[in-house]
Protein backbone atom coordinates (compact mmCIF):
# COMPACT_ATOMS: atom_id res chain seq x y z
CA UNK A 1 -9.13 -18.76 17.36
CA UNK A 2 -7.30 -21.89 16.64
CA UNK A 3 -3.89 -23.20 18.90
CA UNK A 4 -0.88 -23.17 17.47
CA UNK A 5 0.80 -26.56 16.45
CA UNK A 6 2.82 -27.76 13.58
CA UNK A 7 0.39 -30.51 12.45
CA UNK A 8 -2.27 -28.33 12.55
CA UNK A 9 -1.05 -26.16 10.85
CA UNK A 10 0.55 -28.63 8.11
CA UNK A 11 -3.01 -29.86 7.76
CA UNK A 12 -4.08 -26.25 6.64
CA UNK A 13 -1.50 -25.15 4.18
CA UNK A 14 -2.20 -26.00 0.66
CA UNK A 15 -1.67 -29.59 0.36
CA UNK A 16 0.24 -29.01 -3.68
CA UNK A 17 2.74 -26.04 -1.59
CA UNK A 18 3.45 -28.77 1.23
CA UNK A 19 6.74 -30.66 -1.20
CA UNK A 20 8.06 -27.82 -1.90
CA UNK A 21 7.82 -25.97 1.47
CA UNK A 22 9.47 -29.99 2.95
CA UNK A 23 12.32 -28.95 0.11
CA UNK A 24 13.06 -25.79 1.93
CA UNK A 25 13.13 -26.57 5.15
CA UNK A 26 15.06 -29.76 4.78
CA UNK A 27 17.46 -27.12 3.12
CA UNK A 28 16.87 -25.00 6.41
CA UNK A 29 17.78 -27.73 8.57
CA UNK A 30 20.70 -28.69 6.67
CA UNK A 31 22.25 -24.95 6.67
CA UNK A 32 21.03 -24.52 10.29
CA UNK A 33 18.67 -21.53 9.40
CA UNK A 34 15.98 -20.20 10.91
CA UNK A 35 13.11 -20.57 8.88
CA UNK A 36 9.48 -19.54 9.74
CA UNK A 37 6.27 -19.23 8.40
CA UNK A 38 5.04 -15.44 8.32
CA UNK A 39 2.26 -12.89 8.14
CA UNK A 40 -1.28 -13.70 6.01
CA UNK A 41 -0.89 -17.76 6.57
CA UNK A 42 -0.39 -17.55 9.81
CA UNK A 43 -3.32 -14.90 10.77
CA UNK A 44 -5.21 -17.04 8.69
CA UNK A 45 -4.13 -20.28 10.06
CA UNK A 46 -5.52 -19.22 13.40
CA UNK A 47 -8.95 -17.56 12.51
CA UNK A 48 -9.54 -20.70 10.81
CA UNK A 49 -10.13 -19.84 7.44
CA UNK A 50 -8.62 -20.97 4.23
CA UNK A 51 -5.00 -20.70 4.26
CA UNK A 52 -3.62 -19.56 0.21
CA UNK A 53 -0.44 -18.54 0.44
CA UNK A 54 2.94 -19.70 1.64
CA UNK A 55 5.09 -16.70 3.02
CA UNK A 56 8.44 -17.77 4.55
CA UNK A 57 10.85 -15.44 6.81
CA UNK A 58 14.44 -16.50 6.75
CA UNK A 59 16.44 -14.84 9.93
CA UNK A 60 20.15 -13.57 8.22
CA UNK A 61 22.42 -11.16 8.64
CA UNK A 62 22.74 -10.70 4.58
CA UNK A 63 20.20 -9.92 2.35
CA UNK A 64 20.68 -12.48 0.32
CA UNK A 65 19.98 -15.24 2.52
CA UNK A 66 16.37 -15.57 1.29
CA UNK A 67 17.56 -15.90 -2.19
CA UNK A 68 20.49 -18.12 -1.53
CA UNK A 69 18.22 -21.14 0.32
CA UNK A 70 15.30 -20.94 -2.25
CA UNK A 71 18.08 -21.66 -4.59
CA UNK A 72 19.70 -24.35 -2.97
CA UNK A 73 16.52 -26.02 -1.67
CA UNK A 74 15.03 -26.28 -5.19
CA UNK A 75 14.41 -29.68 -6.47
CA UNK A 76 14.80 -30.33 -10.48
CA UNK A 77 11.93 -28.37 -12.36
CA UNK A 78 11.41 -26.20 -10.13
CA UNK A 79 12.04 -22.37 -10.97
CA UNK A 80 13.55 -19.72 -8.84
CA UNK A 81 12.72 -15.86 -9.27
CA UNK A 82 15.13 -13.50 -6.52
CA UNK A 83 14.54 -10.27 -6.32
CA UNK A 84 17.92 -9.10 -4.44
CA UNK A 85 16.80 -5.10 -4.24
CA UNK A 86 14.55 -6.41 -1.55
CA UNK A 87 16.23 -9.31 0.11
CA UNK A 88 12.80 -12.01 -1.74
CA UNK A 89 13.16 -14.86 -4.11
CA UNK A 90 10.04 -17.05 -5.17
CA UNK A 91 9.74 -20.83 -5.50
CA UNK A 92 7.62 -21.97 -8.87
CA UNK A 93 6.27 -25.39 -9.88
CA UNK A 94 2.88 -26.15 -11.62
CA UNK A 95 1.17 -23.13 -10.66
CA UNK A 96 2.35 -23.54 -6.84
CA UNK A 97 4.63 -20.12 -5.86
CA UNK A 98 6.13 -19.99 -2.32
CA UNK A 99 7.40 -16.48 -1.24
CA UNK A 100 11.10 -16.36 0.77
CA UNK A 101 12.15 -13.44 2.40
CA UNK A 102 15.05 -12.12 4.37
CA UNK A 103 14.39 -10.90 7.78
CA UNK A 104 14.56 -6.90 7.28
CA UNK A 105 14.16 -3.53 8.45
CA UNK A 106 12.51 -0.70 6.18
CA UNK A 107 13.18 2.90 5.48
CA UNK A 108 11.30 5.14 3.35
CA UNK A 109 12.91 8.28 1.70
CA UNK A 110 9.53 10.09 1.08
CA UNK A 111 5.88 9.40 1.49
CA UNK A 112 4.76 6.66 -0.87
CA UNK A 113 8.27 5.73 -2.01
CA UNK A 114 8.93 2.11 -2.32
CA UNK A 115 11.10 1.12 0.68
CA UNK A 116 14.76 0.89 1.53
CA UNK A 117 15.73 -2.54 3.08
CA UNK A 118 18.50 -3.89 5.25
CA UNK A 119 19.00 -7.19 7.13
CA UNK A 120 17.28 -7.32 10.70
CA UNK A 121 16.31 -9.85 13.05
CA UNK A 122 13.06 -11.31 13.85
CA UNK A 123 11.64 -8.82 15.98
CA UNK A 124 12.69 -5.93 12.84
CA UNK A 125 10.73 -7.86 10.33
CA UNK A 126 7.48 -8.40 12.88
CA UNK A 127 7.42 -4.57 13.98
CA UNK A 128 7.82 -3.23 9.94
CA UNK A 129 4.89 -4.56 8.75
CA UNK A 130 1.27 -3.05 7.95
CA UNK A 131 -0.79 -4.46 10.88
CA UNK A 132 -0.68 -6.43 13.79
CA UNK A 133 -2.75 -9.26 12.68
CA UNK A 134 0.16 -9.59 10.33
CA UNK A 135 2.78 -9.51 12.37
CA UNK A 136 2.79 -13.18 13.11
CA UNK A 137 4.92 -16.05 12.76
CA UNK A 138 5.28 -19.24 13.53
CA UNK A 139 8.60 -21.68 13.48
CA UNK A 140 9.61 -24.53 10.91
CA UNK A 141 13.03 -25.19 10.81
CA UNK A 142 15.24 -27.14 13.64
CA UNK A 143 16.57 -23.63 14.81
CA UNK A 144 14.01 -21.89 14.38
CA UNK A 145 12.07 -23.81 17.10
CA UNK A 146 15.44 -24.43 19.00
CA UNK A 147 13.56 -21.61 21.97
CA UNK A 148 10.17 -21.92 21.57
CA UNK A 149 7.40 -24.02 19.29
CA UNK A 150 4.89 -21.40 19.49
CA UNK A 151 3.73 -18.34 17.09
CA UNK A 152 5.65 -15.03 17.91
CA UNK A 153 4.08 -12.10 17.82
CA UNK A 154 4.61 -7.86 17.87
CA UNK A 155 3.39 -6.59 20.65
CA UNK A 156 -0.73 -7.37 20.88
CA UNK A 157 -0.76 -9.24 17.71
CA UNK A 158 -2.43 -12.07 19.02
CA UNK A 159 -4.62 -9.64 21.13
CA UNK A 160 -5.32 -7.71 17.90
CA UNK A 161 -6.59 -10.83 16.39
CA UNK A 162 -8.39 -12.78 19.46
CA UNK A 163 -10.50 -9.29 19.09
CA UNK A 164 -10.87 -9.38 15.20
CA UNK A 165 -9.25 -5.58 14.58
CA UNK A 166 -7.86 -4.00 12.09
CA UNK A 167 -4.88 -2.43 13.60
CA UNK A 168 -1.53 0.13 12.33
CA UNK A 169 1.27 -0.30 14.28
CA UNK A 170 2.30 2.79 13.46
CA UNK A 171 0.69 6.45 13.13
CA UNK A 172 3.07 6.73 9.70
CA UNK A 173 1.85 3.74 8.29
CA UNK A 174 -0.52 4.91 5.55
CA UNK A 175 2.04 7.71 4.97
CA UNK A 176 4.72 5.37 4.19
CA UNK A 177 2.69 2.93 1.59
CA UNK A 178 -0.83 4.00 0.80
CA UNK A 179 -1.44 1.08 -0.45
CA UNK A 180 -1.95 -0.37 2.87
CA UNK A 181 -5.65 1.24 2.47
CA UNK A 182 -6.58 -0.84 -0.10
CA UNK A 183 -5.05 -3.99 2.12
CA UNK A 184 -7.30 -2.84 5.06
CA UNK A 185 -10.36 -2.58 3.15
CA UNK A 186 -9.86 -5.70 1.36
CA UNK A 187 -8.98 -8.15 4.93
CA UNK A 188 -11.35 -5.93 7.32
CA UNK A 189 -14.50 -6.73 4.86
CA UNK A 190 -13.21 -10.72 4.23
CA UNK A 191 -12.25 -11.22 7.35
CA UNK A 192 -14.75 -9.48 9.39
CA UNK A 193 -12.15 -7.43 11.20
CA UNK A 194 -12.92 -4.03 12.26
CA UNK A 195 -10.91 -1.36 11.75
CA UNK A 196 -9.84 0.38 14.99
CA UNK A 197 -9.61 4.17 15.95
CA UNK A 198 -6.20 4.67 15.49
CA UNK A 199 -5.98 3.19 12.13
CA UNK A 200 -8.93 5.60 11.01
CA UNK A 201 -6.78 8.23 12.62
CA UNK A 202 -3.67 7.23 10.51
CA UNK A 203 -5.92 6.89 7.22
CA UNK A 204 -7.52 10.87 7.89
CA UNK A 205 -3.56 11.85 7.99
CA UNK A 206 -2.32 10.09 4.99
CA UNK A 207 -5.49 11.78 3.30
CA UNK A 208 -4.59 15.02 4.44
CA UNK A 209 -0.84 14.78 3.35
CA UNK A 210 -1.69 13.77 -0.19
CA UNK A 211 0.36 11.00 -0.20
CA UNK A 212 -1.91 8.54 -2.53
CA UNK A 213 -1.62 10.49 -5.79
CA UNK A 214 2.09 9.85 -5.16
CA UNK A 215 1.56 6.01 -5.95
CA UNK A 216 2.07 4.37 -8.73
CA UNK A 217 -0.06 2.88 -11.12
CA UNK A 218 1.04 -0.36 -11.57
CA UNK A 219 1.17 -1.00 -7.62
CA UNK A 220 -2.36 0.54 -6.94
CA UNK A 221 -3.42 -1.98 -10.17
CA UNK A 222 -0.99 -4.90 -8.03
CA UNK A 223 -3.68 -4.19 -5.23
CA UNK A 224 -6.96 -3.65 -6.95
CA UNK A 225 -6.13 -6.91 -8.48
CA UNK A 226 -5.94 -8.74 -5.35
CA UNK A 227 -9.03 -7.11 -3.93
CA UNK A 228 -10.79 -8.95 -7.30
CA UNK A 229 -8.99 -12.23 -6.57
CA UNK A 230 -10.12 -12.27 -3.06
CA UNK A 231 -13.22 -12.97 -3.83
CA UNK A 232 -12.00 -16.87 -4.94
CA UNK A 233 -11.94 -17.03 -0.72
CA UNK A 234 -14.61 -15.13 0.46
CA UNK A 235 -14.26 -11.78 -0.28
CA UNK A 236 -17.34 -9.31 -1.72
CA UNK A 237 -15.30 -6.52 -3.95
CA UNK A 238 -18.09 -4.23 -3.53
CA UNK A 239 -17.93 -4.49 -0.42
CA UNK A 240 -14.07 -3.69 -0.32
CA UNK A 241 -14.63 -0.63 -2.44
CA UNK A 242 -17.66 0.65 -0.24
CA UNK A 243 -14.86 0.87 2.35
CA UNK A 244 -12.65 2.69 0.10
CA UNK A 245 -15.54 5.38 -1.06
CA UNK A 246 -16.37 5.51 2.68
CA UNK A 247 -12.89 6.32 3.35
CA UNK A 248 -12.69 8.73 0.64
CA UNK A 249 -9.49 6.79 -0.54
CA UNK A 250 -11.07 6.56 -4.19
CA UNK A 251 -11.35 10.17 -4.72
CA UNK A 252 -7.83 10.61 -3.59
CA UNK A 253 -7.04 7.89 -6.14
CA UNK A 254 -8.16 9.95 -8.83
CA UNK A 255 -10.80 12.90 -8.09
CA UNK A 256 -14.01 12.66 -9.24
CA UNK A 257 -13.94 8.20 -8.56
CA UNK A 258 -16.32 7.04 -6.37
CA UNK A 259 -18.65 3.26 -6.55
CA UNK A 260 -22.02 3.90 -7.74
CA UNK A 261 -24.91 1.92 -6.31
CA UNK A 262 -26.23 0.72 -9.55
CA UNK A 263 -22.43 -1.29 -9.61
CA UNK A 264 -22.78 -2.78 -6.59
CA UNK A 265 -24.95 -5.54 -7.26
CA UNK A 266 -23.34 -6.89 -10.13
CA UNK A 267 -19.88 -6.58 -8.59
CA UNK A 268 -21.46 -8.83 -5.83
CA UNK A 269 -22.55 -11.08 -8.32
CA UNK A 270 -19.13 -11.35 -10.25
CA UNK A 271 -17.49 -11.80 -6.87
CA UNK A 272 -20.02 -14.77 -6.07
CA UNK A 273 -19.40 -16.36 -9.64
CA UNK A 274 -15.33 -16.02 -9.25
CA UNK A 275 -15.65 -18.13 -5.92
CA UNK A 276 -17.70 -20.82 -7.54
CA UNK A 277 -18.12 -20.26 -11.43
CA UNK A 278 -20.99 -21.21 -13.02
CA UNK A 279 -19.15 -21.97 -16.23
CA UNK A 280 -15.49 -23.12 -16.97
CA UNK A 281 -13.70 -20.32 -18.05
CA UNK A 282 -11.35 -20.27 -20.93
CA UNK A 283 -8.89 -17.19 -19.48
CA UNK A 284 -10.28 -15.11 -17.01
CA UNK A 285 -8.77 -12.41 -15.44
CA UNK A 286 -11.34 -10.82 -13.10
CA UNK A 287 -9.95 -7.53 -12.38
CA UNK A 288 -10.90 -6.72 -16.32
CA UNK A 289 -14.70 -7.93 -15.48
CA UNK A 290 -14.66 -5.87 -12.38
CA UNK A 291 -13.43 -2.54 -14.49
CA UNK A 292 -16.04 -3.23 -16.80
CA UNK A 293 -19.03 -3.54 -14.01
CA UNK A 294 -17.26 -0.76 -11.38
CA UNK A 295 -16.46 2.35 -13.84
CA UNK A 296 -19.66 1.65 -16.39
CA UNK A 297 -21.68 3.93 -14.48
CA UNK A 298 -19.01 6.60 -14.41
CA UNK A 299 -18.75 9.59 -17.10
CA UNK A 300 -16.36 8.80 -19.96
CA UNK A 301 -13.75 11.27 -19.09
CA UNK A 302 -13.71 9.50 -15.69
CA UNK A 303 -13.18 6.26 -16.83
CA UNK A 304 -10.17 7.38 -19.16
CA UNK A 305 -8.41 9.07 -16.02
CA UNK A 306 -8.81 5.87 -13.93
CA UNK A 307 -7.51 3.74 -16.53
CA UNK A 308 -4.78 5.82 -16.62
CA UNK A 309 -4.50 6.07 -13.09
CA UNK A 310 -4.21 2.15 -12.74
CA UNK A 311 -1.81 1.80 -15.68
CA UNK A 312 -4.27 0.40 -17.55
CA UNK A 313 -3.53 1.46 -21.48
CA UNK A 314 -2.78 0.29 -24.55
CA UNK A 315 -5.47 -2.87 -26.10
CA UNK A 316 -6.65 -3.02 -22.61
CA UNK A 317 -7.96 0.01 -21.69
CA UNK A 318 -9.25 0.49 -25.32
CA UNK A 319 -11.49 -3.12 -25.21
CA UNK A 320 -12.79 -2.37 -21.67
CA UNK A 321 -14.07 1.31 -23.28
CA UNK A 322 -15.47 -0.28 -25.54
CA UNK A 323 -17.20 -3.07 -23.99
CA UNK A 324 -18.66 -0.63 -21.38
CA UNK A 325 -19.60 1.65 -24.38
CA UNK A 326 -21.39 -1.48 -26.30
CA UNK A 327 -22.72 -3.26 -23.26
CA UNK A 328 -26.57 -1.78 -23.36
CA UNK A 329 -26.56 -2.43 -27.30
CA UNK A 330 -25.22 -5.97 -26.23
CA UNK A 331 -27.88 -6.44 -23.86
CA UNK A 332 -30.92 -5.02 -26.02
CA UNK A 333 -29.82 -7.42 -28.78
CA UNK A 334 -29.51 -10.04 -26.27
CA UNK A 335 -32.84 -9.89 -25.00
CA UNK A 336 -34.37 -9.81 -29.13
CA UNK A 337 -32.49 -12.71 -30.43
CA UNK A 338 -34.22 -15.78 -31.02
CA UNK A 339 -32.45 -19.49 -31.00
CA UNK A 340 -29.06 -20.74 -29.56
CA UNK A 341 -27.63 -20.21 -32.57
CA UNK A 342 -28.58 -16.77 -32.74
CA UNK A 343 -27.21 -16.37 -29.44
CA UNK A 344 -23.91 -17.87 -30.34
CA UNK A 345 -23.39 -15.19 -33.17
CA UNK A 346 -23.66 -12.41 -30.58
CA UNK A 347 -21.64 -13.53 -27.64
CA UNK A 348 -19.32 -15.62 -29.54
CA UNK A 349 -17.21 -12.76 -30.60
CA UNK A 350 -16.93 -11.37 -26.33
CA UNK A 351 -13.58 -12.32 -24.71
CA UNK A 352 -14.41 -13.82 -21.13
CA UNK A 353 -14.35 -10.61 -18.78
CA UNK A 354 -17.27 -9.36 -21.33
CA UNK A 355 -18.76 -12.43 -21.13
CA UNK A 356 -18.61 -12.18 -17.00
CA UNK A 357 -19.50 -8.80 -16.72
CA UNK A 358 -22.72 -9.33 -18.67
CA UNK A 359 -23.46 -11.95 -17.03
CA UNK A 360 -23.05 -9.66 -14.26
CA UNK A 361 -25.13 -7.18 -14.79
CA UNK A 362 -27.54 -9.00 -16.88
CA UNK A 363 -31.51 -9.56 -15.96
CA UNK A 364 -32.63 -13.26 -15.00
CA UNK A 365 -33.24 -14.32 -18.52
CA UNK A 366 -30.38 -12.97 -20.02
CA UNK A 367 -28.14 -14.87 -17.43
CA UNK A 368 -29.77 -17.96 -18.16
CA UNK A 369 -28.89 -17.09 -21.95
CA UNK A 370 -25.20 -16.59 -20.83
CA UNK A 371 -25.08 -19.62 -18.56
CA UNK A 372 -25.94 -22.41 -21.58
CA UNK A 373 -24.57 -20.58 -24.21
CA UNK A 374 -21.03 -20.54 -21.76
CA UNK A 375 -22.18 -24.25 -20.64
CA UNK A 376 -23.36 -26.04 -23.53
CA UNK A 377 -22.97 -24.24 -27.37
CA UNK A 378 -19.81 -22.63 -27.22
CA UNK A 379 -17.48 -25.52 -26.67
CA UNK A 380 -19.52 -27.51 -29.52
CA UNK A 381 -17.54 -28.34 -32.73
CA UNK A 382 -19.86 -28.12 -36.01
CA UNK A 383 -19.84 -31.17 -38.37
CA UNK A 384 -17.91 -29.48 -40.66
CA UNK A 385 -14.58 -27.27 -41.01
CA UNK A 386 -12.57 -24.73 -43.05
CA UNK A 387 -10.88 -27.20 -44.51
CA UNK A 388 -14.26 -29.08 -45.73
CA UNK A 389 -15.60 -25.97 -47.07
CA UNK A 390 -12.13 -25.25 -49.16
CA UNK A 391 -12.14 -29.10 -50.33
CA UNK A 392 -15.56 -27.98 -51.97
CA UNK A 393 -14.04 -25.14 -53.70
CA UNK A 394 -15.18 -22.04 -51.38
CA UNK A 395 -12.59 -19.66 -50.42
CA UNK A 396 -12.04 -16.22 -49.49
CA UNK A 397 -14.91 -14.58 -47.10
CA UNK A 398 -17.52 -16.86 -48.29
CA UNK A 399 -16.03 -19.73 -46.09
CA UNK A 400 -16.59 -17.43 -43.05
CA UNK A 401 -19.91 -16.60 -43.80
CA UNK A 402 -20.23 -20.36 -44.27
CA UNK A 403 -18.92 -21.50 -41.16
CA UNK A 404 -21.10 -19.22 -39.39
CA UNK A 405 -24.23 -19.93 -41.34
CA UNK A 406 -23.56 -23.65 -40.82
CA UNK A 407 -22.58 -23.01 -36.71
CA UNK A 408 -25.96 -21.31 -36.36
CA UNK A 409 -27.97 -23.95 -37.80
CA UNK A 410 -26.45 -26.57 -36.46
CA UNK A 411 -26.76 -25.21 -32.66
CA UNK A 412 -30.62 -23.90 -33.68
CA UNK A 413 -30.87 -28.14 -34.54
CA UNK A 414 -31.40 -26.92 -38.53
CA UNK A 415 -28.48 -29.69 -39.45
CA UNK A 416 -26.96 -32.53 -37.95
CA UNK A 417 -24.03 -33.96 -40.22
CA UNK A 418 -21.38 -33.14 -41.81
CA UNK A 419 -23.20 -33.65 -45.51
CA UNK A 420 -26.15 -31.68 -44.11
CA UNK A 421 -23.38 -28.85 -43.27
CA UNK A 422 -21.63 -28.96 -46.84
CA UNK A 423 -25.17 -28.92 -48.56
CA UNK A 424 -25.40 -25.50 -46.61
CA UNK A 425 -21.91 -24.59 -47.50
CA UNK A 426 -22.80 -24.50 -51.11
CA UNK A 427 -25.89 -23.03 -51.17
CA UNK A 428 -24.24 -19.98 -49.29
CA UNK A 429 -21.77 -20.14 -52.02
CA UNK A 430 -24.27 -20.19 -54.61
CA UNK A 431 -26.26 -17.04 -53.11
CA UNK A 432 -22.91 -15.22 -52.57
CA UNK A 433 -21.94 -15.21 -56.04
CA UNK A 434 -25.24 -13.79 -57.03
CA UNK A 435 -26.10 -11.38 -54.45
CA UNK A 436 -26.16 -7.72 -55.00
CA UNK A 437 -22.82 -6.12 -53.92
CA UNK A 438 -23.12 -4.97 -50.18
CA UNK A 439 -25.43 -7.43 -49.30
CA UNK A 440 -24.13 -10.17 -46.65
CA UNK A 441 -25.39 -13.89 -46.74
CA UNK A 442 -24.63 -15.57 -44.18
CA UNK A 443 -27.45 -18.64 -44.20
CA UNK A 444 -30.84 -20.17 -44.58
CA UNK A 445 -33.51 -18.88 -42.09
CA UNK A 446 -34.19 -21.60 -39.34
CA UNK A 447 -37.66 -22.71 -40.34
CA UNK A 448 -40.23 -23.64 -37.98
């Protein structure tokens, strides 16, 4: 485990997060707050892996404190979310987001309720949260290392993570958020911690009580999501959702949800291709590829309830049934085309989570398919447009048909210019106005 010192730890915060972090603590400084850098960063500061996030504690007696120095402290440009139900506010510039919070206490009305909050003091905000290897922090501002330039901890925090466990810190802790279960699957399997006794113990209660059909879906989705994303740092999601089965958290989810073996694989593979990607991705989001890959095996009815379950309707839900519902078809076709262009036609249509989650799942060849079609042809522009093909009188469908005919033989090497393309362009014209209604013509045959 690493010792605690300011440069060090300077050196391992995201070097883009590090001007606007300065901002707020030469805000700090100025106001005479107590500032400090808190949970995840600072566990991960000192098992010496990457650091992602920037989470900031500020010690006040209102719960607005939080809010009112990420305000002040924020240069030109630079926009400020608060969220004053909770005592948070968020710092955002250029895809950089630092997290401010006020010191608090919790209380929760029932079992899976979101919590109540009021202002507390250091020692409040260390002993509320999940585990102990969160309950860490370390001092940035002026007062807040006016005592002590060291990381304070709840009581065997450090002790919990000089032993790499997975600890509660309470016996209600599952009870109170359930969502904490998907946390401790997802930082016991990247982290290599392991989960202790009395966690297990807490987890067996929370089962017993019910408590996780109580949750809702958008904040199980909040967490499923980040189990996906962790993968950008070294997490395996199947892994993470073994845990979960093993736990028997994913039946409580929704009954009947489990991970099937044949999904494990190509989870691990999509989990290895979101930490390096093997192509640039337009938009990915890689929760949707993991839905596809994780609830394919899994009867339809199933997959409709855990949709549901995750909050996960509307266009959504209805392309990831339907990819999962194509995806053989996809795959047999796949594996019987013949030439790039060919290929093109078939995956051209697939938004990038299909495209993923075939690649995924997909044998050696088909991957390689995948891989230069997502490489090489589908970023190439064909010698000739819409507007050429309108210039030259088509219009209506036939100038789709055209531009595809012409994108296929241009990527299969059939044509090479733009005169080459319009010569094309007529002759599907040509065969269009003569074919026999119901027929499609798309283009010429590659010869050869």
């Amino acid at each position: 485990m690493k010792k605690a010192g300011a440069e060090a730890l300077r050196r391992a915060l995201p070097e883009a997060a590090l001007p606007l972090l300065d901002a707020v603590v030469r805000e700090a400084d100025r106001r005479r707050a107590s500032v400090w850098l808190v949970g995840g960063p600072v566990r991960d500061w000192l098992l010496g892996v990457a650091v992602r996030d920037v989470d900031l504690l500020v010690v006040g007696d209102d719960l607005a404190a939080a809010g009112d120095l990420a305000e002040r402290a924020a240069p030109d440009g630079v926009r400020v979310v608060r969220h004053p139900r909770f005592g948070t506010a968020e710092l955002h510039h250029q895809g950089v987001v630092i997290e401010l919070a006020t010191s608090r206490r919790e209380t929760y009305a029932q079992a899976g309720a979101l919590p109540s909050v009021s202002p507390g003091t250091l020692d409040d905000d260390l002993a509320r949260r999940d585990f102990g290897a969160n309950a860490l922090a370390f001092p940035l501002s002026k007062t807040a290392r006016a005592n002590d330039n060291r990381v304070v901890e709840a009581d065997g925090a450090l002790r919990d993570l000089e032993a790499r466990r997975l600890r509660v810190q309470h016996s209600g802790s599952f009870r109170d958020d359930p969502t904490r279960a998907l946390r401790a699957a997802r930082l016991a399997q990247r982290l290599g911690l392991s989960v202790t006794r009395s966690t297990h113990a807490a987890l067996r209660d929370a089962l017993r009580a019910g408590v996780f059909g109580v949750v809702s879906g958008e904040r199980l989705r909040r967490e499923f999501v980040k189990l996906i994303d962790d993968a950008a740092i070294g997490g395996d999601p199947s892994r993470a959702l073994r845990l979960l089965d093993d736990w028997h958290v994913l039946g409580a989810l929704e009954p009947g949800l489990c991970l099937d073996r044949s999904a494990v694989v190509p989870l691990r593979r999509l989990g290895r291709a979101i930490a390096t990607p093997p192509w640039k991705s337009l938009r990915h989001r890689p929760w949707r590829a993991a839905l596809l890959l994780w609830l394919a095996p899994l009867p339809s009815g199933l997959r409709k309830r855990v949709l549901e379950r995750l909050a996960v309707r509307g266009e959504v839900a209805r392309s990831i049934t339907v990819a999962i519902r194509q995806r053989d078809a996809r795959l047999g076709a796949l594996a019987r085309v013949r030439g790039r262009g060919a290929v093109d036609s078939l995956l051209g249509p697939l938004d990038e989570e299909e495209l993923h989650a075939l690649y995924a799942v997909g044998e050696p060849k088909l991957r390689r398919r995948i891989l230069r079609y997502a490489t090489e042809d589908r970023t190439r522009r064909t010698p000739a447009s819409g507007r050429d093909l309108v210039e030259i009188g088509l219009s209506g469908p036939v100038v789709g048909r055209a531009l595809e005919g012409i994108r296929e033989a241009f990527l299969d090497g059939g044509l090479s210019s733009r005169d080459e393309a319009l010569v094309l362009a007529r002759e599907i014209g040509r065969r269009s106005r003569t074919a026999k209604p119901g027929r499609r013509v798309v283009g010429r045959k590659r010869q050869g």
